[in-house]
N, C-alpha and C. Protein backbone atom coordinates (compact mmCIF):
# COMPACT_ATOMS: atom_id res chain seq x y z
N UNK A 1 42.22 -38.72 119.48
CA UNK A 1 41.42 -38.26 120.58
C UNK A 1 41.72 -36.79 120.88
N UNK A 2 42.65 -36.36 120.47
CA UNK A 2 42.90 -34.68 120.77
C UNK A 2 43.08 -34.09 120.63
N UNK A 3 42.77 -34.50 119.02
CA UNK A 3 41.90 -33.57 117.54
C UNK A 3 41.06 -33.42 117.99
N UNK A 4 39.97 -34.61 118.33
CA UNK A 4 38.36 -34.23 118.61
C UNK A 4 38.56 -33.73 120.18
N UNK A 5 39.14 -32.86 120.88
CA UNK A 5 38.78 -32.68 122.16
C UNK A 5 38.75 -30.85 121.50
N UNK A 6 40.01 -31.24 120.96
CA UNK A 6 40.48 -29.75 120.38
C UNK A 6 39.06 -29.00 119.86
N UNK A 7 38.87 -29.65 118.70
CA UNK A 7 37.37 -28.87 118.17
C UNK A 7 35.89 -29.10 118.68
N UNK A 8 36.03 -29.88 120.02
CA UNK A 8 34.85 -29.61 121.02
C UNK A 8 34.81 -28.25 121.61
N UNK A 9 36.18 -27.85 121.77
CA UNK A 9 36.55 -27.08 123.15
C UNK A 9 36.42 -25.65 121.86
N UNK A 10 36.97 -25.54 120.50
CA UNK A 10 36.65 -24.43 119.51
C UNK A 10 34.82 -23.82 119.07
N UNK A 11 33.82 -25.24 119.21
CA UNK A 11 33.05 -25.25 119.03
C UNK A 11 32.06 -24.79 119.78
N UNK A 12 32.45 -24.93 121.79
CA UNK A 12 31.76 -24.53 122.53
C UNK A 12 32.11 -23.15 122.42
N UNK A 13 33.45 -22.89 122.63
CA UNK A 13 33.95 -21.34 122.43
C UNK A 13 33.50 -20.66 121.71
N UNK A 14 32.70 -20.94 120.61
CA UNK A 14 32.04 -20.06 119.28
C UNK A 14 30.86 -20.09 119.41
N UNK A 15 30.31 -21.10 120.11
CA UNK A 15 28.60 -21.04 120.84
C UNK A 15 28.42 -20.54 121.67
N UNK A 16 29.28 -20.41 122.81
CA UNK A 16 29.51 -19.27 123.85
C UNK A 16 29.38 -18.24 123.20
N UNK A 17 30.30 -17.87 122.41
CA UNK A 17 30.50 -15.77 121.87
C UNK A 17 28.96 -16.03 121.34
N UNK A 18 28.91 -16.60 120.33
CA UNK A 18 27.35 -16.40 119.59
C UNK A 18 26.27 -16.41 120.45
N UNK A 19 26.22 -17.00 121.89
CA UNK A 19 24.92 -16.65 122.21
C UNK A 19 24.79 -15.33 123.28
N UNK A 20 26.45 -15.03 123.69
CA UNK A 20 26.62 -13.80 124.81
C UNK A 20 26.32 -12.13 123.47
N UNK A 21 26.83 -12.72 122.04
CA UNK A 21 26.22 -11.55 121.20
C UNK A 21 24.58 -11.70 120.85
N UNK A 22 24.15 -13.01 121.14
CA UNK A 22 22.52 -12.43 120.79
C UNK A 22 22.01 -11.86 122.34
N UNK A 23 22.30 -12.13 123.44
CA UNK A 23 22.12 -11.67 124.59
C UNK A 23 22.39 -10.44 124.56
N UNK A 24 23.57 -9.31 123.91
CA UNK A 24 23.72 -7.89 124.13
C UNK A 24 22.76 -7.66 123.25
N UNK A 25 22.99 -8.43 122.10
CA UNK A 25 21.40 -7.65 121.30
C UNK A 25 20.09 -7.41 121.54
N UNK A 26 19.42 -8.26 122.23
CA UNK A 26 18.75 -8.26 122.66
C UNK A 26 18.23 -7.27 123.92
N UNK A 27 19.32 -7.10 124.44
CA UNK A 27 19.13 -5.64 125.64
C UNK A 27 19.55 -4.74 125.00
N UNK A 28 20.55 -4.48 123.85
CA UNK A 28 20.30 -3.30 122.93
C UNK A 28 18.96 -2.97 122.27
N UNK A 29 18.26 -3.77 122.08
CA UNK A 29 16.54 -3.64 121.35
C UNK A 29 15.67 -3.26 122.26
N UNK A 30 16.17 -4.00 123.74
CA UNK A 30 14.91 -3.67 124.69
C UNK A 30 15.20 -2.41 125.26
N UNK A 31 16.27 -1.93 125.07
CA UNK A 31 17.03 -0.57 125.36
C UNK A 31 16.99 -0.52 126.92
N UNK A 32 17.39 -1.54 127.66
CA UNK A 32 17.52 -1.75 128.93
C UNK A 32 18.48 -0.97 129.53
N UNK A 33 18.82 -0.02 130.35
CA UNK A 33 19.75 0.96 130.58
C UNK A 33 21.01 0.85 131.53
N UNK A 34 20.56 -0.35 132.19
CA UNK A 34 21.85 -0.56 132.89
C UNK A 34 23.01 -1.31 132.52
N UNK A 35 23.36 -1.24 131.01
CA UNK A 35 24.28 -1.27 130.55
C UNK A 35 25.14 -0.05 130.19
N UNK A 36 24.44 0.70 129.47
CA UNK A 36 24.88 2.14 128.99
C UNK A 36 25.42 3.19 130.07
N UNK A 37 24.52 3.01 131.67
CA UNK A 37 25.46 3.73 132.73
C UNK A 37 25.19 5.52 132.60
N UNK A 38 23.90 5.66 131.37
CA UNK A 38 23.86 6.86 130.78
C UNK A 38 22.89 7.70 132.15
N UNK A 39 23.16 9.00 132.34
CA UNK A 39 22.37 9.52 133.59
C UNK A 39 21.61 10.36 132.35
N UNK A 40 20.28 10.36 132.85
CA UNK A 40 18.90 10.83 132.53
C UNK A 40 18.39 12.27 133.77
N UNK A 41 17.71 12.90 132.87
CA UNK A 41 16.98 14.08 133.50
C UNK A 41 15.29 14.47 133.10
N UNK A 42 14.44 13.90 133.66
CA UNK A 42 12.81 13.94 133.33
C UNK A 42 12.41 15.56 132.87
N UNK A 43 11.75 15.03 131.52
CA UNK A 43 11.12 16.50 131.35
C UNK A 43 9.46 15.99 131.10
N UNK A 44 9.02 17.05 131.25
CA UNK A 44 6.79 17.00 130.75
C UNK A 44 6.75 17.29 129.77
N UNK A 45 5.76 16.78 128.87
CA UNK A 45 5.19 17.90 127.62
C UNK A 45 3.74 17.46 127.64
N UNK A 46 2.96 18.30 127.48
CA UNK A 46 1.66 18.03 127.19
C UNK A 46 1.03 18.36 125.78
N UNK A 47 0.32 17.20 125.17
CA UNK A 47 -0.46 17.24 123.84
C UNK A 47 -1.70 17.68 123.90
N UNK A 48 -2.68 17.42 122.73
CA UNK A 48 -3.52 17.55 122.85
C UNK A 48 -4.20 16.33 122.33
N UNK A 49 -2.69 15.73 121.16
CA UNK A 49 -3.37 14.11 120.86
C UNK A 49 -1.74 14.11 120.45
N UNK A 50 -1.56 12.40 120.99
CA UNK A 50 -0.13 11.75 121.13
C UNK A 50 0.29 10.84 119.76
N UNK A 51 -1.36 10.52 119.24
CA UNK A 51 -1.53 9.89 117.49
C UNK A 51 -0.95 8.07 117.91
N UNK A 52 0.14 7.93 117.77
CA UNK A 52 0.78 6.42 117.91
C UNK A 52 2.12 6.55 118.68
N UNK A 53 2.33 7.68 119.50
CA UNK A 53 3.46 7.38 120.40
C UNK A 53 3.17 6.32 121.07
N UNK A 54 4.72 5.94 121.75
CA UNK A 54 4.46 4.85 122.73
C UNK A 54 5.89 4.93 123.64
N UNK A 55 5.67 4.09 125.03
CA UNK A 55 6.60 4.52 125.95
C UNK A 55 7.97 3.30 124.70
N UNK A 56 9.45 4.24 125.32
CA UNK A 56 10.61 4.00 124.87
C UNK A 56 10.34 5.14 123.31
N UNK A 57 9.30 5.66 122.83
CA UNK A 57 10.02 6.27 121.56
C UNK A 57 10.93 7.15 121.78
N UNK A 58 11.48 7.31 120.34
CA UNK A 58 13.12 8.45 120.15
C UNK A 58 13.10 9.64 121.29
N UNK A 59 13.48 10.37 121.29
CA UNK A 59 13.03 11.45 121.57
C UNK A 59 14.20 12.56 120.69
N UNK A 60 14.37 13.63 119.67
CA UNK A 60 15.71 13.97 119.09
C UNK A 60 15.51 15.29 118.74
N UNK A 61 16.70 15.70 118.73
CA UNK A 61 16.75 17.10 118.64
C UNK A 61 17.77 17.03 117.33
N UNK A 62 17.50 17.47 116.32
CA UNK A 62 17.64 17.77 114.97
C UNK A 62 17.96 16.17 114.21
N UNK A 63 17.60 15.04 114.76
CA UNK A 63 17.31 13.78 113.95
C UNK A 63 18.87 13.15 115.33
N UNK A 64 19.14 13.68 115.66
CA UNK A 64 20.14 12.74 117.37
C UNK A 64 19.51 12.37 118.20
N UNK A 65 19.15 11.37 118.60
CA UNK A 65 18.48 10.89 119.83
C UNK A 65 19.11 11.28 121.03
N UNK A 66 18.05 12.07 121.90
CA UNK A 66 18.70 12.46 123.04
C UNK A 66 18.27 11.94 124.05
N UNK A 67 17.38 10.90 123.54
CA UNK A 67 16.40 10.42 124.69
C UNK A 67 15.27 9.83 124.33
N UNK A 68 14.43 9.63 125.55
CA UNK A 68 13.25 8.44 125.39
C UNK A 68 12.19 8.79 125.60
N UNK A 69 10.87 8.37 125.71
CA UNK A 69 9.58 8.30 126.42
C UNK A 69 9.61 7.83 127.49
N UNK A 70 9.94 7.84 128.41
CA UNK A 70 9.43 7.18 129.78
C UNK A 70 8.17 6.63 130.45
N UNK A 71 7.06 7.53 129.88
CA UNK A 71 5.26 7.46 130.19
C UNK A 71 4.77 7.79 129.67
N UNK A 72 3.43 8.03 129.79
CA UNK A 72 1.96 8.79 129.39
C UNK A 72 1.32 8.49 130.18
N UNK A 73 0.99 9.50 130.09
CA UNK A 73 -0.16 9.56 131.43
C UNK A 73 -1.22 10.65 130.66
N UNK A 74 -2.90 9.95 131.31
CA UNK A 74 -3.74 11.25 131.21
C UNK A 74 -4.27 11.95 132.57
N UNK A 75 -4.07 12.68 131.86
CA UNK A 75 -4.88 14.03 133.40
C UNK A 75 -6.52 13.77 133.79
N UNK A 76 -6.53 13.17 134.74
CA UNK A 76 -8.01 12.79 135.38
C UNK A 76 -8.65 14.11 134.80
N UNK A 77 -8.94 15.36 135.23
CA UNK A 77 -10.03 16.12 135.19
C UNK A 77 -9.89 17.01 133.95
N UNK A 78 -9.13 17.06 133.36
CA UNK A 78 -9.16 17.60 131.81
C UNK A 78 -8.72 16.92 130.64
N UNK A 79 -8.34 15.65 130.64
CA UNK A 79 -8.36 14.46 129.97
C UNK A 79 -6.71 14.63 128.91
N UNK A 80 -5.79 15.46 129.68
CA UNK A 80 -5.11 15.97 128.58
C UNK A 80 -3.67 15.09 128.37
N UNK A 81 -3.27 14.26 127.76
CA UNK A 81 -2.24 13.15 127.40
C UNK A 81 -0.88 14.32 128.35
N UNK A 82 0.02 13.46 129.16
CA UNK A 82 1.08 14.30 129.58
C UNK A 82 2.02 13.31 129.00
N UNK A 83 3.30 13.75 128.61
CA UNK A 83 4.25 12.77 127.98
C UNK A 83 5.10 12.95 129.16
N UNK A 84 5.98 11.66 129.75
CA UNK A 84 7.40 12.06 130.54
C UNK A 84 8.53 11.79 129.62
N UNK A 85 9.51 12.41 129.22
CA UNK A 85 10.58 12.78 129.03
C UNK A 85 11.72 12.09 129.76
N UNK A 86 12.75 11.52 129.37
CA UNK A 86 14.30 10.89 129.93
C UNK A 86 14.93 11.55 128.77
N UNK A 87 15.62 12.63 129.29
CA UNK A 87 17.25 13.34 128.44
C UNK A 87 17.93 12.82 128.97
N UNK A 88 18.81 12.40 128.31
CA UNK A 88 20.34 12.45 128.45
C UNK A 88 21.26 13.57 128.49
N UNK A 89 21.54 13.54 130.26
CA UNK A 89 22.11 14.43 130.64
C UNK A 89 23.54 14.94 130.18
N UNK A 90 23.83 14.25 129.39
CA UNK A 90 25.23 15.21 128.33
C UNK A 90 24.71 15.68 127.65
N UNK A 91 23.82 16.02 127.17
CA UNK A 91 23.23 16.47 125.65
C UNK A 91 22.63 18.19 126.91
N UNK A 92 22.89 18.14 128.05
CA UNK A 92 22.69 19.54 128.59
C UNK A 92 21.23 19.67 128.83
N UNK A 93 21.28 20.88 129.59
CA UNK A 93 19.09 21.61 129.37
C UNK A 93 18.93 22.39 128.46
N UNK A 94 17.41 21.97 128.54
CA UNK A 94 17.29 23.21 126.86
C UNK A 94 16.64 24.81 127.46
N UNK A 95 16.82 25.81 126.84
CA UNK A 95 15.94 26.82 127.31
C UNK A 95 14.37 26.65 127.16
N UNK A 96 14.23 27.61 128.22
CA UNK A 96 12.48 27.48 128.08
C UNK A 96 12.01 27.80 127.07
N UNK A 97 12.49 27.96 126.10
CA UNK A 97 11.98 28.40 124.75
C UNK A 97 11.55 27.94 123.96
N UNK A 98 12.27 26.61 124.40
CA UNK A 98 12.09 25.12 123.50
C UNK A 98 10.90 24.41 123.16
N UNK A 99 10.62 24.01 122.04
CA UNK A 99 9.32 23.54 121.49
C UNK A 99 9.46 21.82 121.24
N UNK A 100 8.38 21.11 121.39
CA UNK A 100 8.39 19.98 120.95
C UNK A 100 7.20 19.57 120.25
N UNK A 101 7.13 18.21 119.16
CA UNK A 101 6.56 18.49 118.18
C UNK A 101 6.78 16.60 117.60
N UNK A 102 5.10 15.66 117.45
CA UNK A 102 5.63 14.60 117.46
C UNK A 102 5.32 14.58 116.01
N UNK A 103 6.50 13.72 115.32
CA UNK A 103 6.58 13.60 114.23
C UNK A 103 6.71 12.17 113.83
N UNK A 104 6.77 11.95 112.70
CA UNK A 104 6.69 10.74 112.23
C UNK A 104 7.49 10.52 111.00
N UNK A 105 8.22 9.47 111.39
CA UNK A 105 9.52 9.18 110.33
C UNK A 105 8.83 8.46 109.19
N UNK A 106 8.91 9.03 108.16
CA UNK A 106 8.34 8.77 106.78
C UNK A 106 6.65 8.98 106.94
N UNK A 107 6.44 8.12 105.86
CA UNK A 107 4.78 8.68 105.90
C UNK A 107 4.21 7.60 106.59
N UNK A 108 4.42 6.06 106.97
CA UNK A 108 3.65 5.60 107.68
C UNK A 108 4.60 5.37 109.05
N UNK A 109 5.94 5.43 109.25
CA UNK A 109 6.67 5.13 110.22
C UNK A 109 6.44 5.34 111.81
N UNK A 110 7.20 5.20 112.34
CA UNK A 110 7.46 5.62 114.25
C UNK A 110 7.12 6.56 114.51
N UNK A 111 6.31 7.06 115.11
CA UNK A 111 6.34 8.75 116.15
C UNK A 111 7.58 8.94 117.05
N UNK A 112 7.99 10.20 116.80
CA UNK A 112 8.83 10.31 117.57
C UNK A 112 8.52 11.43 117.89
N UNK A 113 9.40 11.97 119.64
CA UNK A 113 9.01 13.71 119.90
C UNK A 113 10.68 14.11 119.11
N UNK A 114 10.01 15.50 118.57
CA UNK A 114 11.03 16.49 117.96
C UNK A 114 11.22 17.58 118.89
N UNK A 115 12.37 17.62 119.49
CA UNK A 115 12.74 18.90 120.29
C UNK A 115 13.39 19.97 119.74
N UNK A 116 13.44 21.19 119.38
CA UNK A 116 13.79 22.50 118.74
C UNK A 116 14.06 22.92 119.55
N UNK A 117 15.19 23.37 120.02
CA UNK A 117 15.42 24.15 121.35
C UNK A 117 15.82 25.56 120.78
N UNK A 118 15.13 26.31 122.02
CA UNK A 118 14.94 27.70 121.63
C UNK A 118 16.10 28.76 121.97
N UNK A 119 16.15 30.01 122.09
CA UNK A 119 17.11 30.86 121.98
C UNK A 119 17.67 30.73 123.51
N UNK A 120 18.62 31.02 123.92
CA UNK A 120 19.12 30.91 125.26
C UNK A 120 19.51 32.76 125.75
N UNK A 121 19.05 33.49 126.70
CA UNK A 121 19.41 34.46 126.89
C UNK A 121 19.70 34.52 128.67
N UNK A 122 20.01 35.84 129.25
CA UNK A 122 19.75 35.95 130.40
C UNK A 122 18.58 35.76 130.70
N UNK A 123 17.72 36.76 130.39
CA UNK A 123 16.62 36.69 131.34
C UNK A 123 15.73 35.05 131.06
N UNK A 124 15.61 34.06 130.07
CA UNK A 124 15.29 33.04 129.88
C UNK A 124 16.11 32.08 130.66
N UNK A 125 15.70 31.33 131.72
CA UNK A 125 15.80 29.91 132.23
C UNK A 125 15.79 29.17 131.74
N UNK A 126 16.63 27.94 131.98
CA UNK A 126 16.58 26.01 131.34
C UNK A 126 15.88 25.66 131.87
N UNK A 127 15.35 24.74 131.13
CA UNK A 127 14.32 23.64 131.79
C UNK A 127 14.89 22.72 132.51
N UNK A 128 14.94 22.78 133.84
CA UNK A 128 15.18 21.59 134.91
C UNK A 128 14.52 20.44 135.09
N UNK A 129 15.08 19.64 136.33
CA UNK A 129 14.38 18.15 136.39
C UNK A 129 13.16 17.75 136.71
N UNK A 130 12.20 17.79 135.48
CA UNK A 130 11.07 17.64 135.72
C UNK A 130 10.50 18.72 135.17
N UNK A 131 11.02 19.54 134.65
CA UNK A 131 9.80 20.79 134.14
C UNK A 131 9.13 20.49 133.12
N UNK A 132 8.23 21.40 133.18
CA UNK A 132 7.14 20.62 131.55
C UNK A 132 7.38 22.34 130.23
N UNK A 133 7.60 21.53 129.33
CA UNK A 133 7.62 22.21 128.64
C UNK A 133 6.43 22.47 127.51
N UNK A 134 6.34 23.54 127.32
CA UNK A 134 4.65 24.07 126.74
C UNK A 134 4.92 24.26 125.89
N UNK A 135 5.38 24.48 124.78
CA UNK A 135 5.29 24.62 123.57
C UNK A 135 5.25 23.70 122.91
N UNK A 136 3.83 22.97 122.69
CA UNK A 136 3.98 21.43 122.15
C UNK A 136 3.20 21.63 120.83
N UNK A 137 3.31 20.80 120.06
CA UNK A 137 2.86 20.69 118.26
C UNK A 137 2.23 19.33 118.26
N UNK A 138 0.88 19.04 118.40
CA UNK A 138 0.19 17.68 118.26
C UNK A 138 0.93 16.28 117.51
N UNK A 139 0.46 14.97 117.57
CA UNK A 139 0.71 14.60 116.42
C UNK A 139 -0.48 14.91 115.66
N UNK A 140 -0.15 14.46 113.94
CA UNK A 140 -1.17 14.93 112.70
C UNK A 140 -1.27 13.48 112.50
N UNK A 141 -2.62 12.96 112.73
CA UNK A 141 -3.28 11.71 112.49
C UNK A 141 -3.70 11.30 110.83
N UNK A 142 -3.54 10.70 109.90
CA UNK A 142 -3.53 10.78 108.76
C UNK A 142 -4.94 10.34 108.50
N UNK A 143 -5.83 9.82 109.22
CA UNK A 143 -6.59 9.21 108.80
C UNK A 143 -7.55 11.01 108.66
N UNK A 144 -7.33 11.90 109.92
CA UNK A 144 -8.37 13.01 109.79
C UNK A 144 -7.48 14.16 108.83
N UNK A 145 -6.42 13.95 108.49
CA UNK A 145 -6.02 14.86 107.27
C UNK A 145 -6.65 14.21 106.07
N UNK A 146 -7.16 12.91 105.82
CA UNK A 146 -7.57 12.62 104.49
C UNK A 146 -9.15 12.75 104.77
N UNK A 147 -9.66 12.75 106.29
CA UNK A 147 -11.18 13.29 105.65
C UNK A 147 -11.57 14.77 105.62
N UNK A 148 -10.41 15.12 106.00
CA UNK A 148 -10.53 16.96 106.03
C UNK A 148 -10.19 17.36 104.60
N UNK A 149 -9.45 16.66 103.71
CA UNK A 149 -9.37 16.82 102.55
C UNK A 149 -10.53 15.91 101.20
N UNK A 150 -11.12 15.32 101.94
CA UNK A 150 -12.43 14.50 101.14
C UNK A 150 -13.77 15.78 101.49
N UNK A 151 -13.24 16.01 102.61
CA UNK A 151 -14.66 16.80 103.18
C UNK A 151 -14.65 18.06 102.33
N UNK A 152 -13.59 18.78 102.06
CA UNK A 152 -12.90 20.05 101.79
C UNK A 152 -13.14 19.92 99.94
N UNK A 153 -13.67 19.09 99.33
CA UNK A 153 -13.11 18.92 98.21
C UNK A 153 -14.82 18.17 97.62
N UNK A 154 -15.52 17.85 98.54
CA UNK A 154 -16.72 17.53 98.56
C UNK A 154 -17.52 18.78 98.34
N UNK A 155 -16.98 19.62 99.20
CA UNK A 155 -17.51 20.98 99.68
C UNK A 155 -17.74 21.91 98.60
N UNK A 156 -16.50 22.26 98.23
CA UNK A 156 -16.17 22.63 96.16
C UNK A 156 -16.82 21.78 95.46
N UNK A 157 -17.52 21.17 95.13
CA UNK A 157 -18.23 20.42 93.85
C UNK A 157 -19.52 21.35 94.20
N UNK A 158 -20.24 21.73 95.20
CA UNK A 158 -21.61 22.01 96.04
C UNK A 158 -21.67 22.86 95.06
């Protein structure tokens, strides 16, 4: 009898850990933040087309994630996609110099925003909480790079 109590009591203990590790995994995927304790700082960027972003993508500055998507939003009277921005406030502010630029990991993969941060001087300011930063680079939609190159190539035979 206490053999078998013994490996009841080993068995729950190992179903316990196994289901408290699919539980962190699971809020590691949903990237739920009140575990991490990480403090965030909102930035803007505005596109002109967002292609397949979506709220939670990367956000990285030379392939490091520094952060997330938070929103999208469009602008009622000029229809123009605004992205919100969550940095991670260790990773610092960037100068206003800074460009962003959504890219896409491999050729059919994730959009992500690419941040390049620009030269830092005196007379140039950081971007604070909430500023929007303008130097933005569309995403490139593949479907209108392959009819700009059918069209382009149609055009040459004429």
């Amino acid at each position: 009898m206490q053999q078998n109590s013994k490996t009841e009591f080993w068995v729950g203990t190992f179903l316990l850990a196994g289901f408290s590790a699919v539980l962190l995994l699971i809020f590691q995927v949903a990237d739920i933040k009140s575990f991490s304790g990480a403090d965030y700082y909102p930035l803007k960027a505005q596109f002109d087309n967002i292609g397949g972003l979506k709220v939670r993508s990367p956000i990285k500055v030379g392939g490091v994630v520094v952060g997330r998507v938070k929103g999208i939003q469009l602008s009622a009277p000029d229809y123009i996609p605004t992205v919100i921005m969550e940095i991670e406030r260790k990773y610092g502010f960037f100068p206003e110099t800074s460009s962003a630029a959504i890219q896409t990991s491999g050729l059919l993969g994730e959009q992500f925003i690419s941040i390049r941060p620009g030269f830092a001087d005196e007379d140039i300011g950081m971007l604070e909480d909430g500023a929007l930063l303008e130097d933005t680079r569309s995403a490139m939609v593949l479907e209108d790079l392959i009819g700009q190159f059918l069209y382009s190539s149609s055009e040459k035979k004429d």
